[in-house]
Protein backbone atom coordinates (compact mmCIF):
# COMPACT_ATOMS: atom_id res chain seq x y z
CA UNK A 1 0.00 0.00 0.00
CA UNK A 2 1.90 3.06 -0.76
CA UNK A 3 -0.08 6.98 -0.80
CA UNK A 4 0.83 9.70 -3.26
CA UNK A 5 -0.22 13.49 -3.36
CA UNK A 6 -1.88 14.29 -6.54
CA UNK A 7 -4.18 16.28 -8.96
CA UNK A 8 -4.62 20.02 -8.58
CA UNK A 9 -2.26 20.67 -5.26
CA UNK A 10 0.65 18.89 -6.36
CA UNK A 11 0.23 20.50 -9.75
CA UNK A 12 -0.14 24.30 -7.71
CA UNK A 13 3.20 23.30 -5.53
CA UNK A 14 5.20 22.90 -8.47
CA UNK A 15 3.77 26.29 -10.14
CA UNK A 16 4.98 27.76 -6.30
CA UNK A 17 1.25 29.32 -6.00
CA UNK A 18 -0.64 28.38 -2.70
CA UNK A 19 -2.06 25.17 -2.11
CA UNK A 20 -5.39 24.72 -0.03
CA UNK A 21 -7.27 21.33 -0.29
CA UNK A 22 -4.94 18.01 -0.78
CA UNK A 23 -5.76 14.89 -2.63
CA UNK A 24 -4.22 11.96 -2.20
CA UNK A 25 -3.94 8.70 -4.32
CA UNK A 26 -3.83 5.18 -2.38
CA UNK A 27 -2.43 2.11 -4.44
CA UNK A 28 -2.57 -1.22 -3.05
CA UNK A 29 -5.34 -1.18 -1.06
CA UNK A 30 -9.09 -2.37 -0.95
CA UNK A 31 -11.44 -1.02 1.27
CA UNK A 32 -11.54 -3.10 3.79
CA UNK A 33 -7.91 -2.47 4.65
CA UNK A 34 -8.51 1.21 4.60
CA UNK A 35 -11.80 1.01 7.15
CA UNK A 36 -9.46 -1.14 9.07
CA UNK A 37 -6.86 1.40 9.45
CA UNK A 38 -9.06 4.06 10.66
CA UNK A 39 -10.40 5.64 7.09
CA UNK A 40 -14.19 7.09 7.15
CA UNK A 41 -15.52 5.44 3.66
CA UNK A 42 -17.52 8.98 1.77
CA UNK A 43 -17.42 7.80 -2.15
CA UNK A 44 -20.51 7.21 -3.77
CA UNK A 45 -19.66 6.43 -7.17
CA UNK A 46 -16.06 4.98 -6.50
CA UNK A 47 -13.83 4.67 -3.09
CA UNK A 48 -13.07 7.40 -1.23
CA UNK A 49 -12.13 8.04 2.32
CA UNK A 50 -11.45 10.32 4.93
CA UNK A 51 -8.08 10.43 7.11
CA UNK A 52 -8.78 9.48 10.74
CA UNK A 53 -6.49 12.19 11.80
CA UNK A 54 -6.32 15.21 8.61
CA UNK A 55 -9.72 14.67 7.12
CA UNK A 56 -8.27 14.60 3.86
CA UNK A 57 -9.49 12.90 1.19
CA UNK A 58 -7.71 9.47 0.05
CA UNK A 59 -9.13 7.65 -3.45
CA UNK A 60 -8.53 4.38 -4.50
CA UNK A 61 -6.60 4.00 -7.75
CA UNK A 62 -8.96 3.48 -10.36
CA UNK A 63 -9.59 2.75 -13.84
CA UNK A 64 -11.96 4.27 -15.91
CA UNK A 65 -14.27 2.80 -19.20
CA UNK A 66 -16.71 4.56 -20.89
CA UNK A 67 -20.15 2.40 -21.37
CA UNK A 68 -22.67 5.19 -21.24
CA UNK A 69 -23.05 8.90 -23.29
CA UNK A 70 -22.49 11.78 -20.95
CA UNK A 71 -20.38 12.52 -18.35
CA UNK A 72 -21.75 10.02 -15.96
CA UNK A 73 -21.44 7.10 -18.77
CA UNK A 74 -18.43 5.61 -16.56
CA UNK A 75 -17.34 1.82 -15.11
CA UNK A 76 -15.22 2.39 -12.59
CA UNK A 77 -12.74 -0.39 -11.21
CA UNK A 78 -10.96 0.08 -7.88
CA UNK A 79 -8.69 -2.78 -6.78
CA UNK A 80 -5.50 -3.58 -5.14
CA UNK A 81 -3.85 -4.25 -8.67
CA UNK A 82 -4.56 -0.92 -10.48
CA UNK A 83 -1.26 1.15 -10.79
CA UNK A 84 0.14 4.89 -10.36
CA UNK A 85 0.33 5.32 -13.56
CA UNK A 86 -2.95 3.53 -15.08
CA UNK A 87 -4.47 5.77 -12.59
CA UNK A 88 -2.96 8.34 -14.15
CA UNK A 89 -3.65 7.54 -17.15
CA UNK A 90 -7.42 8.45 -17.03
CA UNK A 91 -6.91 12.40 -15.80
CA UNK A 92 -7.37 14.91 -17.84
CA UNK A 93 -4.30 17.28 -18.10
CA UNK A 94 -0.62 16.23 -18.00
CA UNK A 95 0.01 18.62 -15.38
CA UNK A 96 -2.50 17.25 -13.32
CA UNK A 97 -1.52 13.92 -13.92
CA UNK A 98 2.10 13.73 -11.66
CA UNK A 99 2.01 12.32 -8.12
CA UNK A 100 4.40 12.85 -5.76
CA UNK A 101 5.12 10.15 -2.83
CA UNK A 102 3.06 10.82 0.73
CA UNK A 103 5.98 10.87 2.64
CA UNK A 104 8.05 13.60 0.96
CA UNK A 105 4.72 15.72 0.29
CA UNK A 106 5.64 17.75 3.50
CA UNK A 107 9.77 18.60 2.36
CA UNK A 108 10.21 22.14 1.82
CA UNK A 109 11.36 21.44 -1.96
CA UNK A 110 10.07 18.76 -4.29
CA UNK A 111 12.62 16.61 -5.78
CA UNK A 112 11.72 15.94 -9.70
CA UNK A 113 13.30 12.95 -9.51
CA UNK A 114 10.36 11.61 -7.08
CA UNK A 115 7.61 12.45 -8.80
CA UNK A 116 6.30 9.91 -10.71
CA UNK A 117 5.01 11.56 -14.22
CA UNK A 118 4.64 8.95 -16.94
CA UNK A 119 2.55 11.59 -19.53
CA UNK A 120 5.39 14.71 -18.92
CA UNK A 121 3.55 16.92 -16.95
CA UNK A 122 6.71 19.05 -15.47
CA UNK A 123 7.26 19.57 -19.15
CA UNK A 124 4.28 21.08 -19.92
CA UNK A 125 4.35 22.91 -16.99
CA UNK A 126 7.25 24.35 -18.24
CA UNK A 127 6.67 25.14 -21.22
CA UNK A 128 2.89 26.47 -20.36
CA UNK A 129 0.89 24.16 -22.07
CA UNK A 130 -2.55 22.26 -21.63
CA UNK A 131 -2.58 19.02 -22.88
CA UNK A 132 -4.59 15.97 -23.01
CA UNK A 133 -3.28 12.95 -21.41
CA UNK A 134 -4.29 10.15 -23.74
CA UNK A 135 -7.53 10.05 -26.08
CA UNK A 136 -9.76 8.62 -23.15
CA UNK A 137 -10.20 12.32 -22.74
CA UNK A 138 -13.13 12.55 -25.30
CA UNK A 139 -14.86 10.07 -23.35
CA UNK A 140 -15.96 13.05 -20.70
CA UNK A 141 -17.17 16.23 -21.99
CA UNK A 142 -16.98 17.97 -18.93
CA UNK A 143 -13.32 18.40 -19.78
CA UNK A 144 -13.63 20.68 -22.51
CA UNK A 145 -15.14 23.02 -20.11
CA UNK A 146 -12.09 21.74 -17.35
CA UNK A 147 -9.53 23.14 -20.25
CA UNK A 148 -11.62 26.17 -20.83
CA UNK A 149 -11.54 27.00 -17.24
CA UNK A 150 -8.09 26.07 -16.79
CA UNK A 151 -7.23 28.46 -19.64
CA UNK A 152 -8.97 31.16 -17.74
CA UNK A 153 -6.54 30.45 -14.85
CA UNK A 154 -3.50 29.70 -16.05
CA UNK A 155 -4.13 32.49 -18.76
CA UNK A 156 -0.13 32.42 -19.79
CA UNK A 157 -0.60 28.97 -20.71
CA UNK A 158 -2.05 27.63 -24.55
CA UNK A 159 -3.68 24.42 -24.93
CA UNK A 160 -1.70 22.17 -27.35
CA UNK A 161 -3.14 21.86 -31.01
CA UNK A 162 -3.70 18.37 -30.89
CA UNK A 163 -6.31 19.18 -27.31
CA UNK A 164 -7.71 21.82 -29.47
CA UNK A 165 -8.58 19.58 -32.61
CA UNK A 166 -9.82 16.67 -29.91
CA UNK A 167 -12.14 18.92 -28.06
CA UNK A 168 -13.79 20.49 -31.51
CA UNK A 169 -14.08 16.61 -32.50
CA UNK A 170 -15.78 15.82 -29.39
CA UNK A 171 -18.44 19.05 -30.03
CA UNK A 172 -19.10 17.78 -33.36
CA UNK A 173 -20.00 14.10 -32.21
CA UNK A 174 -22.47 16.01 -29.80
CA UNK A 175 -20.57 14.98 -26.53
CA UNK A 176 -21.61 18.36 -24.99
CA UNK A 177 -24.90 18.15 -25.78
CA UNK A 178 -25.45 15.71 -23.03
CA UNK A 179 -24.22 17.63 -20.04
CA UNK A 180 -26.40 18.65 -17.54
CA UNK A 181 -26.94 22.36 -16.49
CA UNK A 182 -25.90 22.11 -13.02
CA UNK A 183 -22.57 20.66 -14.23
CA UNK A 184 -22.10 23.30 -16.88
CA UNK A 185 -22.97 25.93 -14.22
CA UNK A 186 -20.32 24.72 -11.73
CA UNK A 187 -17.79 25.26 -14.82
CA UNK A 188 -18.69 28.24 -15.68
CA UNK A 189 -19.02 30.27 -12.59
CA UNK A 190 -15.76 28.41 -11.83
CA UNK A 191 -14.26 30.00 -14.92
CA UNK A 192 -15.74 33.27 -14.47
CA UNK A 193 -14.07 33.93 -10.99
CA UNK A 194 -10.89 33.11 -12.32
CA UNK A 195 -8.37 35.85 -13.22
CA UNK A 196 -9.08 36.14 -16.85
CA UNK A 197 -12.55 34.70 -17.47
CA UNK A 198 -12.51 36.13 -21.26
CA UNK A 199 -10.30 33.05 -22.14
CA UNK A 200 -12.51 30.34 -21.07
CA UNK A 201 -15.61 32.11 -23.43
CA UNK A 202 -12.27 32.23 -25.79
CA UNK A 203 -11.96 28.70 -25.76
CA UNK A 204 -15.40 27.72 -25.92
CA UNK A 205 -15.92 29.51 -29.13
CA UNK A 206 -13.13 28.43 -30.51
CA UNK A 207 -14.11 24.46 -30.25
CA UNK A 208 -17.78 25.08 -30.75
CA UNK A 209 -18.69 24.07 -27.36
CA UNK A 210 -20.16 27.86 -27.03
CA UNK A 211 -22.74 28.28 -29.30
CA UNK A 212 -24.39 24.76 -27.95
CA UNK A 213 -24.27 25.32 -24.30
CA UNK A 214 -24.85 28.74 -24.55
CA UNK A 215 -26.80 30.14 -27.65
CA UNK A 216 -26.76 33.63 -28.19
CA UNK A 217 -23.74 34.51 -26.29
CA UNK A 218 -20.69 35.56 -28.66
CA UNK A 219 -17.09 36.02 -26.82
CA UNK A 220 -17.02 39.55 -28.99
CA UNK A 221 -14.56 41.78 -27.88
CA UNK A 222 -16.59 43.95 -25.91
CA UNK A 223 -18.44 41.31 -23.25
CA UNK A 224 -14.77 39.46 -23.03
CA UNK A 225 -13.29 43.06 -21.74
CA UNK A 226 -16.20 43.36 -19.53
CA UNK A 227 -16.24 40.23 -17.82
CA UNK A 228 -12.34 41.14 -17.44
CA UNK A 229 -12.90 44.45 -15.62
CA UNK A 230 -14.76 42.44 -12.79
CA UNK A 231 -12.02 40.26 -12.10
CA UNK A 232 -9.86 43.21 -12.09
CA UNK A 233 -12.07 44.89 -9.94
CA UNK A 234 -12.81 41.47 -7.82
CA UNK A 235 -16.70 41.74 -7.98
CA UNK A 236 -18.48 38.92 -7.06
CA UNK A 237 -20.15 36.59 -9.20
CA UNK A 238 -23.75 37.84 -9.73
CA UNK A 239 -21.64 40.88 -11.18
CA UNK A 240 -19.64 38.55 -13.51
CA UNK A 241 -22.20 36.52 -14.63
CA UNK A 242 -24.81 40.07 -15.86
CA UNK A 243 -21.72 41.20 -17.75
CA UNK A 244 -21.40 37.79 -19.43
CA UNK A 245 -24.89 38.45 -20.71
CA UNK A 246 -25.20 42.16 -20.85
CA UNK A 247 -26.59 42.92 -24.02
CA UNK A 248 -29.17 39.45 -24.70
CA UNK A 249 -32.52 40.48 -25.46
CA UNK A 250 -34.65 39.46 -22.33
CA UNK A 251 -35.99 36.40 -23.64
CA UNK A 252 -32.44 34.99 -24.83
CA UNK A 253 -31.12 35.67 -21.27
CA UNK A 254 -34.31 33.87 -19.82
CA UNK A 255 -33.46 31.44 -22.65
CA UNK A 256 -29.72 31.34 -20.91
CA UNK A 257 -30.82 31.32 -17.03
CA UNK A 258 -32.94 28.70 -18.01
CA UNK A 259 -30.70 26.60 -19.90
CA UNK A 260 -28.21 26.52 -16.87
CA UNK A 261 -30.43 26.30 -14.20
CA UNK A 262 -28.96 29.62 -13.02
CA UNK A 263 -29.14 30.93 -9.02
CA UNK A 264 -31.22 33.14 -8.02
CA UNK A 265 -29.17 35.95 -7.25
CA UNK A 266 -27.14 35.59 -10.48
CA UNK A 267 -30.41 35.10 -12.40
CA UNK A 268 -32.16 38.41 -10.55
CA UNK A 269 -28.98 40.81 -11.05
CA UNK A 270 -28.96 39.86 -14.72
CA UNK A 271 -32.59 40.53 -15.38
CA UNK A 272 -31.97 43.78 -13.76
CA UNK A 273 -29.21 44.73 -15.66
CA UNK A 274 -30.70 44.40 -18.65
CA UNK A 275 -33.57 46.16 -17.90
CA UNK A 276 -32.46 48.92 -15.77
CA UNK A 277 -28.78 49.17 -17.08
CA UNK A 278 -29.63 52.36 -19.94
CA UNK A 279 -31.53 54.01 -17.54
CA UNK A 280 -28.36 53.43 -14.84
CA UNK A 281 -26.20 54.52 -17.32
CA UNK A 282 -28.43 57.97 -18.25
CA UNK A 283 -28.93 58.84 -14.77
CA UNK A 284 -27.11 61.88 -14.40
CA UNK A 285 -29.47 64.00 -16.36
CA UNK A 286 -32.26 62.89 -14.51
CA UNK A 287 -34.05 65.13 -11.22
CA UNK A 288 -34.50 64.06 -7.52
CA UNK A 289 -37.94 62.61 -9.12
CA UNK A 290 -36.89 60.67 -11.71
CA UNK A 291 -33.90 58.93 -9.51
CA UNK A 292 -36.50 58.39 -6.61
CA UNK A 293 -38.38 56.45 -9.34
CA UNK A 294 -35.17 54.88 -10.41
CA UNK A 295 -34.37 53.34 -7.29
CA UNK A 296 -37.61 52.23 -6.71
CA UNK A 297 -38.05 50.48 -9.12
CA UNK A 298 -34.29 49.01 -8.98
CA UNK A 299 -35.69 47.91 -5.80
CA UNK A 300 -33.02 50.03 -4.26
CA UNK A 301 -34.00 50.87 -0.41
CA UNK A 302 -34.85 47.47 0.43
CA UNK A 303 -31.97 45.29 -1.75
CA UNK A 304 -29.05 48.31 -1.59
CA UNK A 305 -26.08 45.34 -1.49
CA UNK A 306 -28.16 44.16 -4.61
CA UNK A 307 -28.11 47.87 -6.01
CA UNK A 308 -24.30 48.53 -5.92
CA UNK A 309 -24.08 45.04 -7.53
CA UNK A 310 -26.22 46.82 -10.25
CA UNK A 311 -24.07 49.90 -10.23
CA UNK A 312 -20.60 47.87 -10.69
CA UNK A 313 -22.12 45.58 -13.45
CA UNK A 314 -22.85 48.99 -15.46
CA UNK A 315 -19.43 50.65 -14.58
CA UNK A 316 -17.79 46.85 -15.51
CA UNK A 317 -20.15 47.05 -18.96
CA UNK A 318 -19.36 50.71 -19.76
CA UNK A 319 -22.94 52.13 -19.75
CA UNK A 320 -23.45 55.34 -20.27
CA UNK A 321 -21.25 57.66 -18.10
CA UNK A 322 -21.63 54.84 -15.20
CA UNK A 323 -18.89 55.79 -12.69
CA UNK A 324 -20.78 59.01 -12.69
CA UNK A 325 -23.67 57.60 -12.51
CA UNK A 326 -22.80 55.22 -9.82
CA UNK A 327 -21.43 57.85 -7.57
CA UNK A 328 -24.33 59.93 -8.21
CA UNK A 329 -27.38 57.13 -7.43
CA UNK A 330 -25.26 56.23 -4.44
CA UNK A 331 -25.36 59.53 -2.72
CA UNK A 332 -28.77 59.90 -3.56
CA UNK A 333 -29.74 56.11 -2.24
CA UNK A 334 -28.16 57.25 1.40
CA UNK A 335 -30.27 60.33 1.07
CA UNK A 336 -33.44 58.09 0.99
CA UNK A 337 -32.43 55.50 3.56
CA UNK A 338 -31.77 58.44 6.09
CA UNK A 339 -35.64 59.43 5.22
CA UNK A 340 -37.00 58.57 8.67
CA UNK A 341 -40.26 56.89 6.78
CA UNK A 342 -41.84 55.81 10.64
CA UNK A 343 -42.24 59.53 11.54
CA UNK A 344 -43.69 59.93 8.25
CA UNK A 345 -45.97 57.62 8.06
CA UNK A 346 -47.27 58.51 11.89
CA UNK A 347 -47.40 62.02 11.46
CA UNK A 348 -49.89 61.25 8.22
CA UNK A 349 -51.62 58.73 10.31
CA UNK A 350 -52.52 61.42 13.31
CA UNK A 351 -53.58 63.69 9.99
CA UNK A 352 -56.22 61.09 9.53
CA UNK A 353 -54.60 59.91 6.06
CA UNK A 354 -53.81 56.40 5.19
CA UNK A 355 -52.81 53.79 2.28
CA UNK A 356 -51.67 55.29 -0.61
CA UNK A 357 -51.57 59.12 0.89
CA UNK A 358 -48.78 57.86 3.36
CA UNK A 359 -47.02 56.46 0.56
CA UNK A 360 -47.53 59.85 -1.80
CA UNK A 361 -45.96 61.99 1.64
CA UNK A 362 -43.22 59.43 2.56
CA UNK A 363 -42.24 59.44 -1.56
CA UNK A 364 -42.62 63.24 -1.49
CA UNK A 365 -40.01 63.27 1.55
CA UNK A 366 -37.51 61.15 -0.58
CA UNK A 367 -37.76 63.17 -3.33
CA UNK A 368 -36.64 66.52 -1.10
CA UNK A 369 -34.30 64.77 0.47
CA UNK A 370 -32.40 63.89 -3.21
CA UNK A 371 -33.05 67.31 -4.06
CA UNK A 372 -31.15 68.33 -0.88
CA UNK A 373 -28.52 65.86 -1.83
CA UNK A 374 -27.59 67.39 -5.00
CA UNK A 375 -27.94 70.63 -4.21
């Protein structure tokens, strides 16, 4: 039974960036020995088990055939005589597909002599390149969006020609068409918190994978800088994901929140984007009125975190004059919530007024209190 540090933190060691969650590759082993020793069993669809001590995660080497379309389409076999490097064999990426022995995982340098890379992954590290590691890679279609995202990542690295041509092959023969929209999501708001989430739309496009996961959405020029400004500017992903469809006509983006199943929050900012985003982006022509109007119907005073989401998706989308704008509907938003609507609304009640004369006086108060803003 030997243990090996692999996938995605050995890979982030040897690039010297910081390495959170560990996985770890068991050979040898069935599960019985690894309940014996201590190991909490997890895996549903193949062994997996907890540390009794770290909590980290230890899989079974495996092997990996294809008997079903999809994603999911896999036989797994687990047993004591699968190998490092068959195990290897089924990853996706050559520089996710080194492992480095357990018990030098914790030296303070990694000696390449150690690691056990059958497919060349240091090289490709090296040399910055994503690369298949055999052609069991078209049998899961999830990697093309894997290599999209990595390529939004790692976005000094190219993906090697021959990955390229395999991945446009696997569009063609449908492959993505039978991915589910909660896995597609999980890519692709992956991808778009990365640090350059224009080259994962990039990528898409260029293999075809785009147009059938997401029709209507084009990685022009203009939403590929966008979606760039928010990672600049760090905003979170309801931000990222309206600039990735600012510009749809409403029923394509209902077409796209649809077709990925998309959370609520993500789903609600977009919709207000593109409905609201002009007007955002004209704002600073408009009176104390017309903004109180504005932020009501932005739903402004009682979803303000929502609001400056709104406000950075139009300065990310270049709308208008929206930095302007955005410094101009927040000053006028604080204005409002400093409206003490209680006393209001009691004062109009002891006048004997109610219902829709409280709201008139309360609006009426909002609208002064703008007006004072700007003056």
């Amino acid at each position: 039974m030997r243990t090996y540090l692999v996938g995605g933190a050995l890979r982030d060691r040897l690039l010297g960036l910081p390495v959170s969650d560990r996985d770890w590759l068991v050979v040898g082993a069935t599960p019985e020995q690894m309940v014996a020793r201590g190991y909490l069993p997890v895996g549903r669809d193949f062994p997996v088990f907890l540390h009794p001590k770290t909590r980290e995660e230890h899989a079974l080497a495996r092997t990996e055939r294809k008997s079903a379309p999809g994603y999911r389409g896999f036989t797994i076999h687990a047993s004591p005589e699968v190998t490092i490097e068959e195990d290897l064999a089924r990853r996706d990426l050559t520089i996710n597909a080194i492992a480095l022995p357990a018990e030098l995982a914790d030296a303070a340098t990694t000696d390449a002599n150690a690691l056990v890379d059958p497919f060349h992954g240091q090289r490709d590290l090296r040399d910055k390149v994503l690369r298949h590691v055999t052609h069991a890679f078209r049998e899961d279609p999830v990697r093309i969006l894997r290599v999209a995202r990595f390529s939004a990542r790692f976005h000094d690295f190219s993906i090697a020609p021959e990955t390229m041509a395999l991945m446009r092959g696997m569009v063609e023969a449908g492959e993505v068409d039978a991915l589910v929209p909660e896995r597609v999501w999980q890519e692709l708001a992956r991808g778009l918190m990365e640090a350059m989430p224009s080259r994962m739309f990039d990528v898409l496009q260029a293999c075809g994978a785009l147009q059938r996961l997401l029709p209507g959405v084009e990685a022009h020029a203009y939403r590929l800088r966008s979606i760039d400004r928010t990672a600049r500017l760090g905003a979170p992903l309801p931000v990222r994901f309206g600039c990735l469809t600012w510009g749809l006509a409403t029923p394509t983006l209902l077409a796209v929140c649809d077709r990925l199943r998309a959370p609520t929050d993500e789903r609600d900012l977009a919709l207000l984007l593109a409905r609201e985003g002009q007007s955002v982006g004209a704002s600073t022509t408009l009176g104390a009125a017309d903004i109180v109007a504005l932020l009501e119907r932005c739903d402004a005073i009682r979803k303000p975190a929502r609001f400056g989401q709104l406000l950075q998706a139009c300065e990310c989308c270049e709308v208008g004059d929206a930095t302007r704008a955005g410094q101009r509907l927040g000053a006028a938003l604080s204005a409002v919530q400093a409206v003490a609507t209680n006393v209001i609304a009691r004062e109009a009640q002891s006048a004997g007024e109610s219902g829709p004369k409280i709201g008139d006086a309360i609006r009426r108060a909002r609208i002064e209190a703008v007006a004072r803003a700007f003056d």
